[in-house]
Protein backbone atom coordinates (compact mmCIF):
# COMPACT_ATOMS: atom_id res chain seq x y z
CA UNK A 1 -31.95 30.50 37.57
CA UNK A 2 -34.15 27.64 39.82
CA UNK A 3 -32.59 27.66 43.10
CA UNK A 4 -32.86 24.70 45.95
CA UNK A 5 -36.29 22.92 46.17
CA UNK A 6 -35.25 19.92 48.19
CA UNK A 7 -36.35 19.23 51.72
CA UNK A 8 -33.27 19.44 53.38
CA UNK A 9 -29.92 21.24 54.00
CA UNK A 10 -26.84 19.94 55.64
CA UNK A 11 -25.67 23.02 57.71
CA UNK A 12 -22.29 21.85 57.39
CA UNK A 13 -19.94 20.21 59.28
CA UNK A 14 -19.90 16.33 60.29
CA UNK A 15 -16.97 14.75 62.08
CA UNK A 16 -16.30 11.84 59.83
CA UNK A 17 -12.58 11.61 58.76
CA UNK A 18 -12.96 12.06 54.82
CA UNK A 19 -14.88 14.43 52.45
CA UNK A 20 -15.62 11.19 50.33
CA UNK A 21 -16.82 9.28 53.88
CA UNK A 22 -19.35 12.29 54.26
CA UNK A 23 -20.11 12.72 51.17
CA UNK A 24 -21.20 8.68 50.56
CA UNK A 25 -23.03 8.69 54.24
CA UNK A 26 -24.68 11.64 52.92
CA UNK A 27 -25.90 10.12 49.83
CA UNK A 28 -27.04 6.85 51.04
CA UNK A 29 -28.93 7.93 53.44
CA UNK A 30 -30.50 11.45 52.48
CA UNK A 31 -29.22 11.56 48.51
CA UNK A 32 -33.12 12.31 47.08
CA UNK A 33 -33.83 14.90 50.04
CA UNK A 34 -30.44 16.89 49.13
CA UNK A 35 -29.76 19.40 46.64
CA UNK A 36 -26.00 20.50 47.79
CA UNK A 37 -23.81 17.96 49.47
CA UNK A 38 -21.03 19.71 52.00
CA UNK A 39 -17.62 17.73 52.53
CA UNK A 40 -18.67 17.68 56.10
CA UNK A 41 -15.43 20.30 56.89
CA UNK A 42 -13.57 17.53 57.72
CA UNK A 43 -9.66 17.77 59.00
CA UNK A 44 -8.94 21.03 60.58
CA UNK A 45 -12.04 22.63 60.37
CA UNK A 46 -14.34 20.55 62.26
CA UNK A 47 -14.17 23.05 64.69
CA UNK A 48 -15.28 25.80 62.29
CA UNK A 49 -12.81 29.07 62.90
CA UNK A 50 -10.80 27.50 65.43
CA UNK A 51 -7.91 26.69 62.71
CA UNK A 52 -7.95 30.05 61.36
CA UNK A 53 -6.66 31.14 64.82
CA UNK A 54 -3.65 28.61 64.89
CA UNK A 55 -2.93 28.38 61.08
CA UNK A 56 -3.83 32.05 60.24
CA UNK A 57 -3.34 33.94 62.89
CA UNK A 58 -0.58 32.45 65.21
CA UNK A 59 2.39 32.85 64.06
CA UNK A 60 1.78 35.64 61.82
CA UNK A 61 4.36 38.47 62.25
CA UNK A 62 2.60 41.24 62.86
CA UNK A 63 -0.18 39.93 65.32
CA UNK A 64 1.01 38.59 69.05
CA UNK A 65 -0.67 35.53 70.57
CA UNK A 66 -2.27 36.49 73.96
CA UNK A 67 -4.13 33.33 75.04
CA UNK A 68 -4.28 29.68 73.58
CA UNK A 69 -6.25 26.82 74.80
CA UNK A 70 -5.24 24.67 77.80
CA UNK A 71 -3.18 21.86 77.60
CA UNK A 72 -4.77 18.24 77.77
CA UNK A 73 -3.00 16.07 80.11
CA UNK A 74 -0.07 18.19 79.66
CA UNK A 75 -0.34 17.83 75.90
CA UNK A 76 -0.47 21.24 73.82
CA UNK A 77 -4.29 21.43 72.19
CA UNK A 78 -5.62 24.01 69.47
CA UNK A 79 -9.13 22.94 70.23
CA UNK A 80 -10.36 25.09 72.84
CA UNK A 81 -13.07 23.53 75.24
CA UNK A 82 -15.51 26.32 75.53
CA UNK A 83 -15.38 29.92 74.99
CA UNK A 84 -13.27 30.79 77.77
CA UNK A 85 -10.49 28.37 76.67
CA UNK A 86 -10.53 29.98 72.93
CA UNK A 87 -7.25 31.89 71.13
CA UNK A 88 -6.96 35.41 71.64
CA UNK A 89 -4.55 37.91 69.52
CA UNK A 90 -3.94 41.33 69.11
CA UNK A 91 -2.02 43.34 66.74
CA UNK A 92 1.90 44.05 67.53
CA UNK A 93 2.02 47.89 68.04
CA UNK A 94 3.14 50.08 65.60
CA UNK A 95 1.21 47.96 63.42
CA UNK A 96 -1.78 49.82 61.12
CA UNK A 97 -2.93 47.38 58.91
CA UNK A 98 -2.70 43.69 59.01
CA UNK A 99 -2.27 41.67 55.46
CA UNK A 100 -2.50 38.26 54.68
CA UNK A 101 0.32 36.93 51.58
CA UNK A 102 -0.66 34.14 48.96
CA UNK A 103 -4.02 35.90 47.61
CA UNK A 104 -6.52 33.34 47.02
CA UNK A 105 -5.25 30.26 49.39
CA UNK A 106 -3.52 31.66 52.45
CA UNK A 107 -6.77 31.12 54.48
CA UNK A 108 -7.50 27.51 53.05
CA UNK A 109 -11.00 27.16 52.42
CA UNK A 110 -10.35 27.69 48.58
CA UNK A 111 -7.44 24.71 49.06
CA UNK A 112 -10.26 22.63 50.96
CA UNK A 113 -13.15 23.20 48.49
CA UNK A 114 -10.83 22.71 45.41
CA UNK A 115 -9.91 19.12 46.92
CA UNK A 116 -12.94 18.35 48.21
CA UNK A 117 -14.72 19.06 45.01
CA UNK A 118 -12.87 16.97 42.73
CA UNK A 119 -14.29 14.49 45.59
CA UNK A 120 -17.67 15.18 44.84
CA UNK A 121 -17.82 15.20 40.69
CA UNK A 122 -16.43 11.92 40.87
CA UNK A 123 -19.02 10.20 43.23
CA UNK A 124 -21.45 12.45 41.39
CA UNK A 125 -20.00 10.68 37.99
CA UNK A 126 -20.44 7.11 39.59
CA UNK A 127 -23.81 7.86 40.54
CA UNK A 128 -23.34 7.97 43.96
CA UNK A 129 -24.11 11.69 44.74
CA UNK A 130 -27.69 12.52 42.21
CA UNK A 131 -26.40 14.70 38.83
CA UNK A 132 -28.06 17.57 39.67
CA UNK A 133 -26.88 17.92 42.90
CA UNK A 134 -24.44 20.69 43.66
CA UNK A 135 -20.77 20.92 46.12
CA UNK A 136 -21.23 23.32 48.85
CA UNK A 137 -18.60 25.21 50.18
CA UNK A 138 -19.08 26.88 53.99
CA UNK A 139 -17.40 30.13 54.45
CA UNK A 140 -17.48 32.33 57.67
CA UNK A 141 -18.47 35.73 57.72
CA UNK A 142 -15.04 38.27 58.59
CA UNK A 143 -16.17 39.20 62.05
CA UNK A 144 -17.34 35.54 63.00
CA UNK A 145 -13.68 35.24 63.08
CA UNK A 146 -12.75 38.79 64.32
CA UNK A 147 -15.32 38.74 67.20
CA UNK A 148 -14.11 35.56 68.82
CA UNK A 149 -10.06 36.29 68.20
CA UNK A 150 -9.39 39.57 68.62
CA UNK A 151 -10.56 40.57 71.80
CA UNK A 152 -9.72 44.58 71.76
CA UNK A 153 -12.01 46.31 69.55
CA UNK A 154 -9.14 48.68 68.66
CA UNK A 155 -7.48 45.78 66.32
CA UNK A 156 -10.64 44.88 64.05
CA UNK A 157 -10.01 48.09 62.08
CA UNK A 158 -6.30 47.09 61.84
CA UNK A 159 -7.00 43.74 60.94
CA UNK A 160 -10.29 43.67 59.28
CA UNK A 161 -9.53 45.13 55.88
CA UNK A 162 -6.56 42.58 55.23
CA UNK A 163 -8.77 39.67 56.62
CA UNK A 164 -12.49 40.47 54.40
CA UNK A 165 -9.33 41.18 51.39
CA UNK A 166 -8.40 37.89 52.14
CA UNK A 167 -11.98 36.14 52.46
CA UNK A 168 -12.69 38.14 49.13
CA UNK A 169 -9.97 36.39 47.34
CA UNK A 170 -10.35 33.49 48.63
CA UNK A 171 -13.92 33.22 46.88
CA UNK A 172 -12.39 34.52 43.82
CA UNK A 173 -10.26 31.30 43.88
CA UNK A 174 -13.43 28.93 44.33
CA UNK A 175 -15.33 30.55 41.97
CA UNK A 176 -12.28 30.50 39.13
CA UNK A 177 -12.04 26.19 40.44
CA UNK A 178 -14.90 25.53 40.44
CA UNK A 179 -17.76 25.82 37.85
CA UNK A 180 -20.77 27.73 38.86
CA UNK A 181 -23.60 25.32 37.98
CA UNK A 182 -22.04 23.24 40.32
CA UNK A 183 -21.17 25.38 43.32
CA UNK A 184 -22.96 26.77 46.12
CA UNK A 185 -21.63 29.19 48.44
CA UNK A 186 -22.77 29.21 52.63
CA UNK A 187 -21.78 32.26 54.76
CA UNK A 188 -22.12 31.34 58.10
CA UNK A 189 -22.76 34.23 60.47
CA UNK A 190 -22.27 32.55 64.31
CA UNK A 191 -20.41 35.17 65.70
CA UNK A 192 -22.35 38.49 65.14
CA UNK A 193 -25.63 36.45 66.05
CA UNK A 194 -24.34 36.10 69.63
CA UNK A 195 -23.36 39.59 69.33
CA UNK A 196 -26.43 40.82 68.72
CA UNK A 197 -27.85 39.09 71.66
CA UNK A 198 -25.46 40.87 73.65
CA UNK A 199 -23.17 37.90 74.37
CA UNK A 200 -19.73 39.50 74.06
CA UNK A 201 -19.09 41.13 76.58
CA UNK A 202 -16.03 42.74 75.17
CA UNK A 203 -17.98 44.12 71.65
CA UNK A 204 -19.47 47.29 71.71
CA UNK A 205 -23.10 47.98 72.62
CA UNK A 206 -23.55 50.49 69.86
CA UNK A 207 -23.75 49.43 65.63
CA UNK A 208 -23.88 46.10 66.16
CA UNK A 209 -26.34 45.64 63.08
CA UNK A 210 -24.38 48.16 61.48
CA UNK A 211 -21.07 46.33 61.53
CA UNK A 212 -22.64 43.16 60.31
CA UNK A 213 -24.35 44.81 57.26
CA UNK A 214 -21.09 46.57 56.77
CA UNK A 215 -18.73 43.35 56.24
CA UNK A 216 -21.40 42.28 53.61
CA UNK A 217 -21.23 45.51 51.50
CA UNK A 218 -17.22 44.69 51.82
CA UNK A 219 -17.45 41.42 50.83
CA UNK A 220 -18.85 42.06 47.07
CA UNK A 221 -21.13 39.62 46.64
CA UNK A 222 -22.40 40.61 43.08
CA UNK A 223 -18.90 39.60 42.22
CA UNK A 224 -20.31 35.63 42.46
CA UNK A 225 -21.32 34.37 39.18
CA UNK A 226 -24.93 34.53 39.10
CA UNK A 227 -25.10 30.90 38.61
CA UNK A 228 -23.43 30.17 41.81
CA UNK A 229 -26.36 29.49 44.55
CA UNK A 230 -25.69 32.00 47.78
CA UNK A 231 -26.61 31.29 50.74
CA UNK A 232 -26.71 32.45 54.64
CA UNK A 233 -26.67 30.38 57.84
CA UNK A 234 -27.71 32.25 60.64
CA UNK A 235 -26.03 30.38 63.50
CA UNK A 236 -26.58 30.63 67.69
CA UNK A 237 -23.39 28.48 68.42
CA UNK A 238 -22.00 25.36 69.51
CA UNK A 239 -18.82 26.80 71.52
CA UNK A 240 -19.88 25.14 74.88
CA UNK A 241 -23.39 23.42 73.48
CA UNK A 242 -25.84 24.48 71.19
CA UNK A 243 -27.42 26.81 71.72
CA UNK A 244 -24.25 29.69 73.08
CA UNK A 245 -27.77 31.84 73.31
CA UNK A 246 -30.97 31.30 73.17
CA UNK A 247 -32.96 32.38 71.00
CA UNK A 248 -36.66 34.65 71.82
CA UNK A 249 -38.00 34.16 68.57
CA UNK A 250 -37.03 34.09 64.77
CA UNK A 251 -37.67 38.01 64.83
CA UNK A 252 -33.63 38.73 65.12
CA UNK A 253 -32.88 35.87 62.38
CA UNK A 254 -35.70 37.17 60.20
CA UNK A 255 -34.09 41.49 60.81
CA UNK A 256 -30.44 39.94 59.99
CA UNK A 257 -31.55 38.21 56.71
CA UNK A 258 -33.69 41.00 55.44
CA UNK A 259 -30.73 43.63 56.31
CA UNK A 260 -27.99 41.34 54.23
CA UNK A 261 -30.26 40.81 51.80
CA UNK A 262 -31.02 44.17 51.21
CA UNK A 263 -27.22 45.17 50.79
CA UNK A 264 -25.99 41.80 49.16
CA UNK A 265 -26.21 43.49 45.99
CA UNK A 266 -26.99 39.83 44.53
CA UNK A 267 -29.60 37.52 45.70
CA UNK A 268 -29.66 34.85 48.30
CA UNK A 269 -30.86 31.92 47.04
CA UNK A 270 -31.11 30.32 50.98
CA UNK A 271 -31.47 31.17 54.20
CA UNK A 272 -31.00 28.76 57.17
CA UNK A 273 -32.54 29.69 60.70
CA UNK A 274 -32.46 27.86 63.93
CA UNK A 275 -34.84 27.16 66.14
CA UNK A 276 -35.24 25.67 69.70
CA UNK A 277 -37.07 21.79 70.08
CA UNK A 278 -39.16 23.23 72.96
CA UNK A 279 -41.14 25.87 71.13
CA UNK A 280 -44.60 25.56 69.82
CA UNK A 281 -46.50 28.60 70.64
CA UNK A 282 -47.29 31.18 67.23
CA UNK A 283 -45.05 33.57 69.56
CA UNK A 284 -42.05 31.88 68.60
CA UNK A 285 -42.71 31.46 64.71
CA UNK A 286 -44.97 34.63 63.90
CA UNK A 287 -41.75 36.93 62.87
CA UNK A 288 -41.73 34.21 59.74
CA UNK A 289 -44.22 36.66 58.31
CA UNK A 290 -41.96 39.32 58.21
CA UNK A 291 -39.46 37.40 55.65
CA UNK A 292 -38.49 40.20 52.80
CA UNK A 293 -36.24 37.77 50.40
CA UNK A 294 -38.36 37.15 46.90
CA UNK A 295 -36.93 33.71 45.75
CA UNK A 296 -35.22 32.44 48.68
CA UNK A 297 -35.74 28.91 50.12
CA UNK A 298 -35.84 29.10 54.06
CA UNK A 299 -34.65 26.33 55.60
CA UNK A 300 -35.32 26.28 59.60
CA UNK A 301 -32.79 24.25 61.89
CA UNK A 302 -35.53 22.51 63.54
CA UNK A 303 -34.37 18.99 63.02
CA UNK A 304 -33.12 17.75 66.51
CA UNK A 305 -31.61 14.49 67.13
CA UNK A 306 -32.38 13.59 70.61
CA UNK A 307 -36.28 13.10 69.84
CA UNK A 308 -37.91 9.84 70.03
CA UNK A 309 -40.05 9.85 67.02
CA UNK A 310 -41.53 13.15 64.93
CA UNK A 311 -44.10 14.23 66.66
CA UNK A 312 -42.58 17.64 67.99
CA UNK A 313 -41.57 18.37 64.66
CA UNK A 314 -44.53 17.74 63.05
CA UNK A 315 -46.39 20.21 65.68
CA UNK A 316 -43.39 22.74 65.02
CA UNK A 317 -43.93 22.25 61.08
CA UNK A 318 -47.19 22.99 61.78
CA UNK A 319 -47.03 26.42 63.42
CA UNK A 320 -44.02 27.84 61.32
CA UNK A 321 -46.23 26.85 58.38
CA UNK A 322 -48.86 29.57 59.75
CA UNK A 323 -46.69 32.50 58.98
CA UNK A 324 -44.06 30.84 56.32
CA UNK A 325 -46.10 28.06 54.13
CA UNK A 326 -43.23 27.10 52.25
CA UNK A 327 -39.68 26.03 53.71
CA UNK A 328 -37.48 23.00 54.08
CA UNK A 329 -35.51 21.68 57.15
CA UNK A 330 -31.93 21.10 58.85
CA UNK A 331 -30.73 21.24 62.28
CA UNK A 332 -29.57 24.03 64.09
CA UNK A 333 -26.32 23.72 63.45
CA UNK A 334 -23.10 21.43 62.19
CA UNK A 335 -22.04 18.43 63.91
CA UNK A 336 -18.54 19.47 64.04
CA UNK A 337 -18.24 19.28 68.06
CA UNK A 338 -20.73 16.25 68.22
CA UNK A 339 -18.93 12.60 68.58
CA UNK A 340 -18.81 10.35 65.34
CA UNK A 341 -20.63 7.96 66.78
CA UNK A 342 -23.76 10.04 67.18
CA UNK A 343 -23.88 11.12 63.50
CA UNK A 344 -25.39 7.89 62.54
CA UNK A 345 -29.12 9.23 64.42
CA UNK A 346 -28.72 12.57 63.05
CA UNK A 347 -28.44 11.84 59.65
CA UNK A 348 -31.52 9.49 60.54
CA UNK A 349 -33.07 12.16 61.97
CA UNK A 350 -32.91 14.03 58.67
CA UNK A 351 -34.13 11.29 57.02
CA UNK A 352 -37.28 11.17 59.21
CA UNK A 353 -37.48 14.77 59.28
CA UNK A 354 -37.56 15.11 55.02
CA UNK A 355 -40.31 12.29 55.30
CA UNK A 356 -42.29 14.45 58.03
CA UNK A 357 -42.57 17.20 56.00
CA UNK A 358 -43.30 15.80 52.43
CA UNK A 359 -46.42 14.07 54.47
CA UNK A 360 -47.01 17.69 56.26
CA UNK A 361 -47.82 18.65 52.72
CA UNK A 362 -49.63 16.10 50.90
């Protein structure tokens, strides 16, 4: 089945205060450019993971809350401020194996995206979102979540298996909602990036690759419908600013995408990348080349806001196209820790940005 072909892909998140406000400022002002529409994550997860931490994991009997973010003023606030502010747990000894109750909604994306999507067929229905557009769910990766919370690599083992068991029937519940012509599926992978760039301090220096590939066997991909599109966002972070590392080159993006795709055991039908704004030598792009993922649209998070006009990304369209001739665009991230008030130039900036590239090619 035909996968994406549009210009652009909304990474995810945008602070607005509705799925049907995102969805609407979405359409009117990328709608032609767009093949999946997001519901911006709106409500608790506009800060990505943080409200599996306080919804999932606090509170749950057999895991003990070690650290929580700061008060505000002297008001108690989930949202931590930067990664030293963030939730930490651990298991309760005694304590093997961790397990979540209420298969299929106890973790609340498939709640969200079942919601959200009756959101979307309806504007789609009024003509406000195109027909063949498709509702895209966003779904972290296990250890994106297990990285950041659980501090003591002791615990993943105890609390992994219940967790991707979880996150596995969670997509079983989105899948059975939803119907698969209309649905596309985003992993994000934040977490293990940073890992792999040696970030964590507290993760350990050995199988890092390893444990990534790992949670992806787990996970059971070929269990999607292959109508569903799949796709992978390969994130750097916003915990603190964008990027949490800095990125050499696309040569680590390009290693992670080939290694999930290789164990998937379905395809991806997209892969997002970021990139910095101040990069324009081949040095930067050339690992492009190395791309092993027949079918895949690449989309490369090289769409930033704070630009006065498209010039840089027209010279950064220009070199990527050297080792990668066809791809489309997004930013390097969601907006979820941006202000509301600056979404109005991104989303112009995407509007520009689909422009600058259809002209890159004619």
């Amino acid at each position: 089945m035909a996968g994406p072909t549009k210009e652009l892909l909304m990474v995810g998140s945008v602070p607005l205060d509705t799925a049907e406000e995102v969805m609407r400022a979405l359409a009117e002002k990328l709608g032609p450019s767009l093949d999946c529409f997001p519901d911006g994550e709106v409500g608790e997860r506009h800060r990505w993971i943080t409200f599996q931490a306080y919804r999932v994991m606090h509170g749950h009997p057999e895991i003990e809350t070690l650290t929580r973010p700061a008060p505000i003023n002297g008001v108690e606030s989930w949202r931590p401020r930067d990664i030293h502010d963030y939730w930490s747990f651990r298991v309760r000894p005694g304590v093997e194996r961790v397990r979540f109750g209420d298969p299929g909604w106890r973790l609340g994306y498939a709640h969200d995206a079942a919601n959200s999507y009756f959101v979307f067929k309806t504007l789609r229905a009024q003509g406000v979102i195109p027909a063949a557009a498709r509702f895209q769910v966003c779904i972290p990766l296990p250890l994106s979540v297990l990285y950041l919370q659980f501090r003591d690599p002791a615990d993943w083992d105890r609390v992994g298996p219940g967790y991707e068991a979880a996150m596995r029937d969670e997509i079983a519940t989105i899948v059975r909602q939803i119907p698969a012509r209309d649905l596309a599926i985003q992993w994000d992978c934040a977490s293990e990036m940073v890992d792999l760039e040696n970030f964590l301090p507290w993760t350990p220096g050995e199988g890092k690759l390893e444990r990534l590939v790992g949670e992806i066997e787990r996970l059971r991909m070929s269990a999607i419908p292959e109508d569903v599109w799949l796709g992978l966002h390969l994130c750097y972070g916003t915990l603190g600013g964008w990027p949490m590392v800095m990125p050499k080159d696309f040569g680590l993006c390009v290693q992670v995408a080939n290694a999930a795709a290789a164990v998937a055991g379905r395809r991806f039908d997209f892969i997002h990348m970021p990139g910095p704004a101040n990069r324009f030598d081949d040095d930067f792009y050339r690992p492009l080349s190395d791309l092993k993922i027949p079918g895949a649209r690449i989309y490369l998070g090289m769409i930033h806001d704070h630009e006065q006009d498209a010039e840089p990304l027209r010279r950064r369209i220009e070199v990527a196209r050297r080792y990668l001739p066809e791809f489309g665009l997004g930013a390097p991230c969601g907006f979820g820790r941006r202000k509301r008030e600056e979404i109005p130039r991104a989303l112009e900036a995407h509007r520009v940005a689909a422009e600058t590239l259809r002209a890159s090619q004619a």
